[in-house]
Protein backbone atom coordinates (compact mmCIF):
# COMPACT_ATOMS: atom_id res chain seq x y z
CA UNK A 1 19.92 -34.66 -13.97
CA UNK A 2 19.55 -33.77 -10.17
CA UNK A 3 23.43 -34.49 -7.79
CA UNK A 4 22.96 -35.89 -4.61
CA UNK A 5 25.65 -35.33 -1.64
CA UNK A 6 28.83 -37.38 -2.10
CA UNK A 7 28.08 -38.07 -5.74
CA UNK A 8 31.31 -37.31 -7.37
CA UNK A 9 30.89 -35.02 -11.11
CA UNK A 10 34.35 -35.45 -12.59
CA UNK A 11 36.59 -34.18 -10.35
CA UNK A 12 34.83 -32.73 -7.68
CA UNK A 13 32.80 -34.21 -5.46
CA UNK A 14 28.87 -32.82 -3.94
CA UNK A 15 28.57 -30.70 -1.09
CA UNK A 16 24.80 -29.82 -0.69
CA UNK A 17 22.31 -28.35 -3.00
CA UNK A 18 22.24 -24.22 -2.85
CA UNK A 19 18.92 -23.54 -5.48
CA UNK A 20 17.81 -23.15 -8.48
CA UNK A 21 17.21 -20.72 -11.02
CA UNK A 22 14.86 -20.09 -14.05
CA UNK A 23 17.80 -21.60 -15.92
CA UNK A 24 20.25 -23.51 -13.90
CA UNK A 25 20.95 -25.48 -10.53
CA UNK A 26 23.41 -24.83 -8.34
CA UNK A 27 25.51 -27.07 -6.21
CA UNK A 28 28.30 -26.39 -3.86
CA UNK A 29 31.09 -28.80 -4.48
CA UNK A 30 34.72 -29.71 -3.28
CA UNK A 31 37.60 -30.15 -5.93
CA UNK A 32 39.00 -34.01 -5.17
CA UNK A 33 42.46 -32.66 -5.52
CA UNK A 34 42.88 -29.41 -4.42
CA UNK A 35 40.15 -29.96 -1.73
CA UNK A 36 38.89 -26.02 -3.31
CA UNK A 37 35.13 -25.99 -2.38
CA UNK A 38 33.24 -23.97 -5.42
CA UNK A 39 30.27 -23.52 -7.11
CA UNK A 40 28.98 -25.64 -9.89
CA UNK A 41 26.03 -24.68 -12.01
CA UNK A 42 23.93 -27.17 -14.33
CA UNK A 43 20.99 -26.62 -16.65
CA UNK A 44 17.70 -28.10 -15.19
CA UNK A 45 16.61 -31.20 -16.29
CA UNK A 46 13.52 -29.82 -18.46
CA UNK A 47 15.72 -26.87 -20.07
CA UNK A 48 18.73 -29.40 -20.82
CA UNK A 49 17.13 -30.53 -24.03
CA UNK A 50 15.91 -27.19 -25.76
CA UNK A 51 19.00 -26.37 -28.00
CA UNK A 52 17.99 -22.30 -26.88
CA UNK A 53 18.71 -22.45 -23.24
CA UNK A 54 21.58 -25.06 -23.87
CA UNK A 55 23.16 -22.24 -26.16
CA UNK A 56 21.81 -19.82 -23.42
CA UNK A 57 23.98 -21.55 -21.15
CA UNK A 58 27.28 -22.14 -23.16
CA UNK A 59 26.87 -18.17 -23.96
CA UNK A 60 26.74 -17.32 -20.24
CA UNK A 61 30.23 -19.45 -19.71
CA UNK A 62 31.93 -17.27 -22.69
CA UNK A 63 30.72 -14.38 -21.39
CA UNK A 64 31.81 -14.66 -17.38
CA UNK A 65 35.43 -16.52 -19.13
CA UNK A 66 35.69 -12.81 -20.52
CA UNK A 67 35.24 -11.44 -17.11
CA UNK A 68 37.72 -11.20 -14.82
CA UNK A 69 36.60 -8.23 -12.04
CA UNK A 70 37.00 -8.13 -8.28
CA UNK A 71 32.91 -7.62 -8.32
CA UNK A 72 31.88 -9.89 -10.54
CA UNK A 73 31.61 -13.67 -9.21
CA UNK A 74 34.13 -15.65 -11.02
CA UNK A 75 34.01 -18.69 -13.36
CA UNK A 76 36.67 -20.79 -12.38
CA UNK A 77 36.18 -23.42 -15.38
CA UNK A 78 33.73 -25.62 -17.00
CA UNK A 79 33.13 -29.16 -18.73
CA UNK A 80 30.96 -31.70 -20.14
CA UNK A 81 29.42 -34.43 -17.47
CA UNK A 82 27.83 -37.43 -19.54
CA UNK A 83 26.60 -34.54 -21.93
CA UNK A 84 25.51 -32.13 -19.28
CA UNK A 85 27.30 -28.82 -19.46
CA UNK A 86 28.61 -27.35 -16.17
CA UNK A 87 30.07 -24.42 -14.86
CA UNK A 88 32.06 -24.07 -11.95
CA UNK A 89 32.50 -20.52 -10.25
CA UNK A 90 33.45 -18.39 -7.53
CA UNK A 91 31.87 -19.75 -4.24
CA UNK A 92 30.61 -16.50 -2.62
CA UNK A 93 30.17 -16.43 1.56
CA UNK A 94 27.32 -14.33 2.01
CA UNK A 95 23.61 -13.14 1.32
CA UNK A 96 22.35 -11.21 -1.47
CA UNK A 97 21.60 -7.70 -1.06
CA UNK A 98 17.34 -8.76 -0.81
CA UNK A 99 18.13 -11.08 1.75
CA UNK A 100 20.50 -8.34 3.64
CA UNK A 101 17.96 -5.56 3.34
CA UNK A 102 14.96 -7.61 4.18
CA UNK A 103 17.00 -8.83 7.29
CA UNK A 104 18.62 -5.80 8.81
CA UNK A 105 18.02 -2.71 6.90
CA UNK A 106 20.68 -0.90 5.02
CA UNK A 107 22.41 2.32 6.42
CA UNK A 108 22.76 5.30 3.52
CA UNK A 109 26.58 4.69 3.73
CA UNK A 110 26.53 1.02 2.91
CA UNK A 111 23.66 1.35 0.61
CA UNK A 112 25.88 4.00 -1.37
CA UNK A 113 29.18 1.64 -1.02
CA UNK A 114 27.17 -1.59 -2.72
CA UNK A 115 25.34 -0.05 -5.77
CA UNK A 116 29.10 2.16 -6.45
CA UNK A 117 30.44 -1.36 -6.71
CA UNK A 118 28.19 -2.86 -8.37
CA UNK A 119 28.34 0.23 -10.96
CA UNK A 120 32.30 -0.34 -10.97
CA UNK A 121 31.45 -4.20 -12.32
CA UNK A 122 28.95 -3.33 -14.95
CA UNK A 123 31.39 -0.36 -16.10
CA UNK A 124 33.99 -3.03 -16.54
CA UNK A 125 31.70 -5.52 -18.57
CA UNK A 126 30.05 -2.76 -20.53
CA UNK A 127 33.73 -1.85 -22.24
CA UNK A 128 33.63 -5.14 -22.66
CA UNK A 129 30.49 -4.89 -24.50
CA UNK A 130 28.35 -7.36 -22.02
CA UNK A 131 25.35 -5.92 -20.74
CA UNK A 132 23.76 -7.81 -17.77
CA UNK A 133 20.14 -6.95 -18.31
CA UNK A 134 18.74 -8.57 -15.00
CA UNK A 135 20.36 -6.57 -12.49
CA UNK A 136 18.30 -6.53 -9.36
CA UNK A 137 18.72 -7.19 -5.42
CA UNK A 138 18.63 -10.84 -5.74
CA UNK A 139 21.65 -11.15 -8.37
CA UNK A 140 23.50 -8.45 -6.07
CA UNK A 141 25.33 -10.91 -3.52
CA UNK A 142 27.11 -8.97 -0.12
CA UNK A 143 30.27 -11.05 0.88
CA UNK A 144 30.74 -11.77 4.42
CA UNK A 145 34.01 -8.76 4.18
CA UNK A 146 31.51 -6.71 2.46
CA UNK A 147 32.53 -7.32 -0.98
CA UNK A 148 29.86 -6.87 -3.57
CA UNK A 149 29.80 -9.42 -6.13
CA UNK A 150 27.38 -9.49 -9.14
CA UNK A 151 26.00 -12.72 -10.33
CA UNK A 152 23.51 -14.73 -12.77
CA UNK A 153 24.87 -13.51 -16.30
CA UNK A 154 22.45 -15.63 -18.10
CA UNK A 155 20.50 -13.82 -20.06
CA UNK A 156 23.64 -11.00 -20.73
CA UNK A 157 23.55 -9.75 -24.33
CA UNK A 158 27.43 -9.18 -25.93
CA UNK A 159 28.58 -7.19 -28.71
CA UNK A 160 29.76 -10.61 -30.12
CA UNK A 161 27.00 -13.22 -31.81
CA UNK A 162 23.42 -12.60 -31.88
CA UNK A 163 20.74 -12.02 -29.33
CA UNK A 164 19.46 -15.47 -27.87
CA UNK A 165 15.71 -13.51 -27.25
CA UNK A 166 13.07 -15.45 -29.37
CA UNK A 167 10.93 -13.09 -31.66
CA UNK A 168 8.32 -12.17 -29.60
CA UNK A 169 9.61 -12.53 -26.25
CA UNK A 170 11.51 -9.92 -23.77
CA UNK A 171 13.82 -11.51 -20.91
CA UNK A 172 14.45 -9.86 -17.19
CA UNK A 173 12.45 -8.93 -14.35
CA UNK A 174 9.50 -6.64 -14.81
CA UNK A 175 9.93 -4.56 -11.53
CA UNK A 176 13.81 -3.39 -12.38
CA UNK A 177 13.10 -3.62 -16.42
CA UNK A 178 13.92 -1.01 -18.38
CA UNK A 179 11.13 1.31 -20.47
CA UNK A 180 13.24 0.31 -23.87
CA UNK A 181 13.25 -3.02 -23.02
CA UNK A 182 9.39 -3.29 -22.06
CA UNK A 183 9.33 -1.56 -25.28
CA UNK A 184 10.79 -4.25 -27.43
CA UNK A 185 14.03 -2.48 -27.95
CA UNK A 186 17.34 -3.82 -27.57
CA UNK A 187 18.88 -3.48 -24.25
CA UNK A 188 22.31 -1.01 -23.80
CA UNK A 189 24.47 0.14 -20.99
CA UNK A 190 21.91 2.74 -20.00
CA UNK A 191 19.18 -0.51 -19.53
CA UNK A 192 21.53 -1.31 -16.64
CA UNK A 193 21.77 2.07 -15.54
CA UNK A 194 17.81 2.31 -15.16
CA UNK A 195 18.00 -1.27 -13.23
CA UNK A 196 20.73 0.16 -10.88
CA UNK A 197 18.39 3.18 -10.67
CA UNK A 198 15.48 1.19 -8.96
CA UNK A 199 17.45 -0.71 -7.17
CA UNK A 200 19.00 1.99 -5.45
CA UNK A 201 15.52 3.76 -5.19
CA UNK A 202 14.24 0.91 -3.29
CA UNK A 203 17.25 0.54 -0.55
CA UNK A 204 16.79 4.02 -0.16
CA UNK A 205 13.41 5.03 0.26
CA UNK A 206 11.94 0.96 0.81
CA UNK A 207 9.34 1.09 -2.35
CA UNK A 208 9.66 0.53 -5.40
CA UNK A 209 10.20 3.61 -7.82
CA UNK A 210 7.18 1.93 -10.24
CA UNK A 211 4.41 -0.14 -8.50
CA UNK A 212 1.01 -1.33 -10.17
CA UNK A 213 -1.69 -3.60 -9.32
CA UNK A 214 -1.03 -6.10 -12.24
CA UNK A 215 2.57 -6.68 -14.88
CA UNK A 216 0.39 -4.40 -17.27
CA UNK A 217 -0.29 -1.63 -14.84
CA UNK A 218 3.75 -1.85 -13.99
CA UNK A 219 4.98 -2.15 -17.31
CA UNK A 220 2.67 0.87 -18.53
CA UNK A 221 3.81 2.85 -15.64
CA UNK A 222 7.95 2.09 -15.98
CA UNK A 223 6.93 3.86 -19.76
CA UNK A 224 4.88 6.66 -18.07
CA UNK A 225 4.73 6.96 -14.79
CA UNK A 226 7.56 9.34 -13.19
CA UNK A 227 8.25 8.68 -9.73
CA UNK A 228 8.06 10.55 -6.46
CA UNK A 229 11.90 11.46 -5.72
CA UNK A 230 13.08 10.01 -3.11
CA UNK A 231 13.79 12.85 -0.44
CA UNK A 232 10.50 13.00 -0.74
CA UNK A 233 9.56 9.96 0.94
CA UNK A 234 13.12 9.37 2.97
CA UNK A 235 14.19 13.44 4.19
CA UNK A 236 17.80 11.81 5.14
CA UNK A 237 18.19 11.18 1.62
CA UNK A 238 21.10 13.79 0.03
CA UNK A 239 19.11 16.05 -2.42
CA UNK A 240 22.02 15.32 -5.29
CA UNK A 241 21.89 11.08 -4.30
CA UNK A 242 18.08 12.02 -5.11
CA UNK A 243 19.08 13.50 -8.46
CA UNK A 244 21.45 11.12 -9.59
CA UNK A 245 18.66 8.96 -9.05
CA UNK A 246 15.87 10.59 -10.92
CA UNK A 247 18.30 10.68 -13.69
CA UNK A 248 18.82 7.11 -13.72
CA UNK A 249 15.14 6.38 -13.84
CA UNK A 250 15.03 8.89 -16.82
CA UNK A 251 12.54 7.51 -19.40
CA UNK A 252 14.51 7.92 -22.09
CA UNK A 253 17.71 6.10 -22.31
CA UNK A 254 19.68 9.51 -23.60
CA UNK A 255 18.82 11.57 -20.84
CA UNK A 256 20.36 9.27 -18.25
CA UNK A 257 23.87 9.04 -17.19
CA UNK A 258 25.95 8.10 -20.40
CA UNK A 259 27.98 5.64 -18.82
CA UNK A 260 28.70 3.67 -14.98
CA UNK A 261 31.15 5.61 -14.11
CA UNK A 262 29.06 8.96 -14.35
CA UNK A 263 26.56 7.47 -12.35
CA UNK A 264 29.14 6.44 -10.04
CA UNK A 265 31.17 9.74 -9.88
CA UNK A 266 27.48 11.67 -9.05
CA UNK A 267 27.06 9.55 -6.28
CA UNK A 268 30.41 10.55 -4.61
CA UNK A 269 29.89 13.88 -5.27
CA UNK A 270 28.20 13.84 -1.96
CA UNK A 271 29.68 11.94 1.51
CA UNK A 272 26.84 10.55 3.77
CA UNK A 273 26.81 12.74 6.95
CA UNK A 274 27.49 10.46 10.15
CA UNK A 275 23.65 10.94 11.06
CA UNK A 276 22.53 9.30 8.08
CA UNK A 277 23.43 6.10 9.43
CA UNK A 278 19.66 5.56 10.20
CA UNK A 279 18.39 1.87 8.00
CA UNK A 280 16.21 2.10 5.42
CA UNK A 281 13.95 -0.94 6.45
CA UNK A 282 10.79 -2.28 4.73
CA UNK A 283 10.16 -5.55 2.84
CA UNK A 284 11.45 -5.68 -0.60
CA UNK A 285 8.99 -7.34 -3.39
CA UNK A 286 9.23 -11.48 -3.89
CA UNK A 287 12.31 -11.39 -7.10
CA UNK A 288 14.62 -14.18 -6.79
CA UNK A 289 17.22 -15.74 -8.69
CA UNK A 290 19.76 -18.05 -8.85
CA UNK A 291 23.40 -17.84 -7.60
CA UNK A 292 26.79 -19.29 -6.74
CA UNK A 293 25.74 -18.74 -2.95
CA UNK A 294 27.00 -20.76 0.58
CA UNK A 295 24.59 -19.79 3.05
CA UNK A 296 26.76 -19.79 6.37
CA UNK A 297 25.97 -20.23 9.40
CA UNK A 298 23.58 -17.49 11.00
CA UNK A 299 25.00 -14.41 13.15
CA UNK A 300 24.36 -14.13 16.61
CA UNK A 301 20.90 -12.44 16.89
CA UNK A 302 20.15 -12.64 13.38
CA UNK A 303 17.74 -14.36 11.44
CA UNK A 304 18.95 -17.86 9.45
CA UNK A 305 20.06 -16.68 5.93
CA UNK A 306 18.09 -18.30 2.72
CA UNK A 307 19.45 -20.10 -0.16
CA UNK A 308 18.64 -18.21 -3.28
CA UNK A 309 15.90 -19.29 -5.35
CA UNK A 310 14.45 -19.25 -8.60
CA UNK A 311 14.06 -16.04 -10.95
CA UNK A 312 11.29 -14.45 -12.33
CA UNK A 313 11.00 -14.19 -15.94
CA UNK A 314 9.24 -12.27 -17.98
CA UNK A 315 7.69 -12.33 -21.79
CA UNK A 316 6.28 -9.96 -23.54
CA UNK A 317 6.09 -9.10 -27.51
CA UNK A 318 8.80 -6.68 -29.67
CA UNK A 319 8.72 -8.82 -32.69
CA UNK A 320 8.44 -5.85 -35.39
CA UNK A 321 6.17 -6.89 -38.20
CA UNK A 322 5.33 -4.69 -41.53
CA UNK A 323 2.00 -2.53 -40.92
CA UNK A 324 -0.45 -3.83 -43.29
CA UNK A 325 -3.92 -2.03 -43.93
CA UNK A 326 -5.59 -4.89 -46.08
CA UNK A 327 -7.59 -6.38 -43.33
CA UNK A 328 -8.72 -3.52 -41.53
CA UNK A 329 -11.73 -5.11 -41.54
CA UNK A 330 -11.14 -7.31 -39.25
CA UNK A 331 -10.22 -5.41 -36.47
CA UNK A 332 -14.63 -4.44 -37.19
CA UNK A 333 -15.85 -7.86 -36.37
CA UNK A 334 -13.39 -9.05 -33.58
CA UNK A 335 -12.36 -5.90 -31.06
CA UNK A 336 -9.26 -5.13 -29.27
CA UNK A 337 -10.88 -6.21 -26.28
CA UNK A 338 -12.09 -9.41 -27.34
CA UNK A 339 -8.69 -10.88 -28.36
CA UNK A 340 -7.18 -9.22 -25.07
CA UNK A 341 -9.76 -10.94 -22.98
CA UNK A 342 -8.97 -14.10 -24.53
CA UNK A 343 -5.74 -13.81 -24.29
CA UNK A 344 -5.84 -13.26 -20.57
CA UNK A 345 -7.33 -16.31 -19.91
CA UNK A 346 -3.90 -17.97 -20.15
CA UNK A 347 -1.15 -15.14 -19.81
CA UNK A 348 -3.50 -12.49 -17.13
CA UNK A 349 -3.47 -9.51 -17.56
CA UNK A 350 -0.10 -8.25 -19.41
CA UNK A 351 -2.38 -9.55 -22.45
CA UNK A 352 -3.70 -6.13 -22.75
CA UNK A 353 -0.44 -4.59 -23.56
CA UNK A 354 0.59 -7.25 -25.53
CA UNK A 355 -2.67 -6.77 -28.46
CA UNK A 356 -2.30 -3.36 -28.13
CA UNK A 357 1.51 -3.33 -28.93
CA UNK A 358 0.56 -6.25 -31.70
CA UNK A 359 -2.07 -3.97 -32.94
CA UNK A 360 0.08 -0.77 -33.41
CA UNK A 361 2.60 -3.33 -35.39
CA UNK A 362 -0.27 -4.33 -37.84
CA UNK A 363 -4.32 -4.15 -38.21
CA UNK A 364 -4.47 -8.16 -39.74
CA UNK A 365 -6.24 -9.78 -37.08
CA UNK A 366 -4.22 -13.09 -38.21
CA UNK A 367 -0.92 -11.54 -37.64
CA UNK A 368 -2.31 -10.51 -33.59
CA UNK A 369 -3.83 -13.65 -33.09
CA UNK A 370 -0.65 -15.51 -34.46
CA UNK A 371 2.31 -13.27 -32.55
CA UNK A 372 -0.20 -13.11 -29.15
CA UNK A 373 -0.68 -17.11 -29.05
CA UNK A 374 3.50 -16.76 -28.87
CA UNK A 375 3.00 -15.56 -25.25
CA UNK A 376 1.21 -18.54 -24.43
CA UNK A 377 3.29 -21.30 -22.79
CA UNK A 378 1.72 -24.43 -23.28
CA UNK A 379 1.08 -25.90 -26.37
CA UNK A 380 -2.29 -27.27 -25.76
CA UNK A 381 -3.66 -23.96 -24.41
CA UNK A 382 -2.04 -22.13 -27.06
CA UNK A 383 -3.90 -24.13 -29.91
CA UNK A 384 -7.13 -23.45 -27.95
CA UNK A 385 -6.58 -19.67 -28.39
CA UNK A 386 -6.11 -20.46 -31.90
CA UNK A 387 -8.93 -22.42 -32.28
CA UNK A 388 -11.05 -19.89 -30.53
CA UNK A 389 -9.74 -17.25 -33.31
CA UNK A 390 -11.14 -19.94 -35.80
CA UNK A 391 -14.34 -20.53 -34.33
């Protein structure tokens, strides 16, 4: 169901369209009474009638009704609109950190004062048990007074109820994702921690801590790859900010920082020296997502701000299976390589890592060509995979 301006949604009234998410749309609206403008989110029209994404979405509202931090954009309440479930938040004056980097550049100071507040939010929600498990640029949004406020809870895991991934299928964005959660594993605390970590990385140095030609060649390389530290590529980079963040890129989840607030007490263990106020300027990668965003009006000299668009998702398999050694066999008359290439004919080339984790989960060809042909959107090319495994 799309809003137009001037329709009236119980009792507030439309504004102007801000974007959409992988999940949502988002609407800037005015409360009739109160005259309060705010931020309403709604499911989009094709996810409002899978019962996953509509339990996705009621899930998000619990979680940010449980939240109630000074850095963390707040839900203000929520309701039922002929059936359609909306949320109506915290309407945030500003541009996400992407958008402020890619504008201006970032000086070490302020680049230290956003990621310690956004690592004074996700302590507060981990206590709470919520981990975010998206957290990138684009869900980082910079307030007009310079107020970091973290948004898009919507794929957040809680201690409470069970995981809304399907078998099969990992949620977040592939250039701040974890190694564990590439893995298949169950995203923690220290998930966000490793997020933080790249983000960071990036508004410091203006790369990317883990880069690769292809999603397989990144996702191999988060699990392997360790990268260059950054006063190595940025000199004006502290050597213990360069540390703290080679710790939080650790590849194993116990030998990061055990909590926020460590990560955020390393960081002021050091005070940026006045001549560090140099930017950090480059492009950051194409990762969007959706938020409870006004773009205002542009500053003098600046370039217009953007409304924020959708998110990147990405699937791959951690569905753990029994190993099973009766049709070893099979793996003989159909290779690795063929069911990869197949595969990649509809998903590219994260198909590779997909068999191959398939593959180390079980030798029956059926099982590989069954859990792989879950990666496969559509229906009708999925049954053609299938088919081809037939054939």
């Amino acid at each position: 169901m799309a809003f137009e301006a001037g329709q009236r949604i119980g009792d507030y009234e439309v504004v102007a369209r801000l974007g959409a998410g992988g999940l949502g749309v988002v609407y800037e609206v005015q409360h009739l009474i109160s005259g309060r403008r705010e931020a309403m989110k709604i499911l989009l029209p094709d996810q409002s009638g899978t019962p996953e994404m509509v339990e996705r979405f009621r899930r998000e509202v619990q979680t940010l009704a449980a939240l109630n931090h000074v850095n963390i954009a707040q839900l203000h309440t929520a309701f039922y609109y002929e059936n359609q479930l909306a949320m109506v938040m915290e309407l945030v004056y500003g541009e996400t950190l992407r958008d402020l980097r890619a504008r201006a550049g970032i000086t070490l100071p302020h680049a230290l004062a956003y990621i310690s507040q956004v690592l004074d939010a996700l302590a507060y929600a981990h206590r709470l048990g919520v981990v975010h498990r998206d957290i990138k640029p684009s869900n980082i949004m910079i307030s007009d007074g310079g107020v970091v406020k973290l948004l898009d809870f919507g794929i957040a895991v809680t201690g409470v109820g069970s995981d809304l991934t399907r078998a099969g299928y990992l949620l977040g964005s592939l250039n701040y994702m974890s190694p564990e959660q590439i893995g298949g594993s169950k995203a923690g605390p220290r998930s966000d921690i490793y997020s933080v970590g790249v983000t960071l990385y990036e508004l410091l140095t203006g790369e990317l801590p883990i880069k690769g030609a292809n999603n397989y060649e990144i996702m191999m390389a988060h699990m392997n790859q360790v990268p260059v530290r950054p006063h190595e590529i940025a000199p004006m980079v502290p050597l213990v900010i360069s540390d703290a963040v080679m710790r939080a890129l650790a590849k194993d989840p116990a030998q990061r920082f055990a909590s926020a607030e460590d990560f955020h007490f390393a960081l002021r263990a050091t005070s940026a020296p006045a001549e560090s106020g140099a930017t950090f300027a480059a492009p950051l990668p194409t990762t969007h997502s959706s938020a409870s965003v006004r773009t205002p009006p542009p500053l003098p000299a600046a370039s217009p701000r953007q409304a924020v668009s959708p998110a990147q998702t990405i699937f791959t398999s951690h569905s753990p299976q029994p190993k099973s050694t009766a049709s070893s066999t099979g793996l003989q008359n159909l290779s690795l390589e063929d069911i990869s290439r197949r595969l990649a004919v509809y998903i590219g080339p994260v198909a590779k890592f997909v068999v191959k984790k398939l593959a180390a989960q079980s030798e029956d060809v059926d099982f590989i060509y069954r859990e792989a042909a879950k990666q496969i959107p559509s229906d009708t090319d999925r049954a053609a995979f299938l088919k081809a495994r037939r054939q």
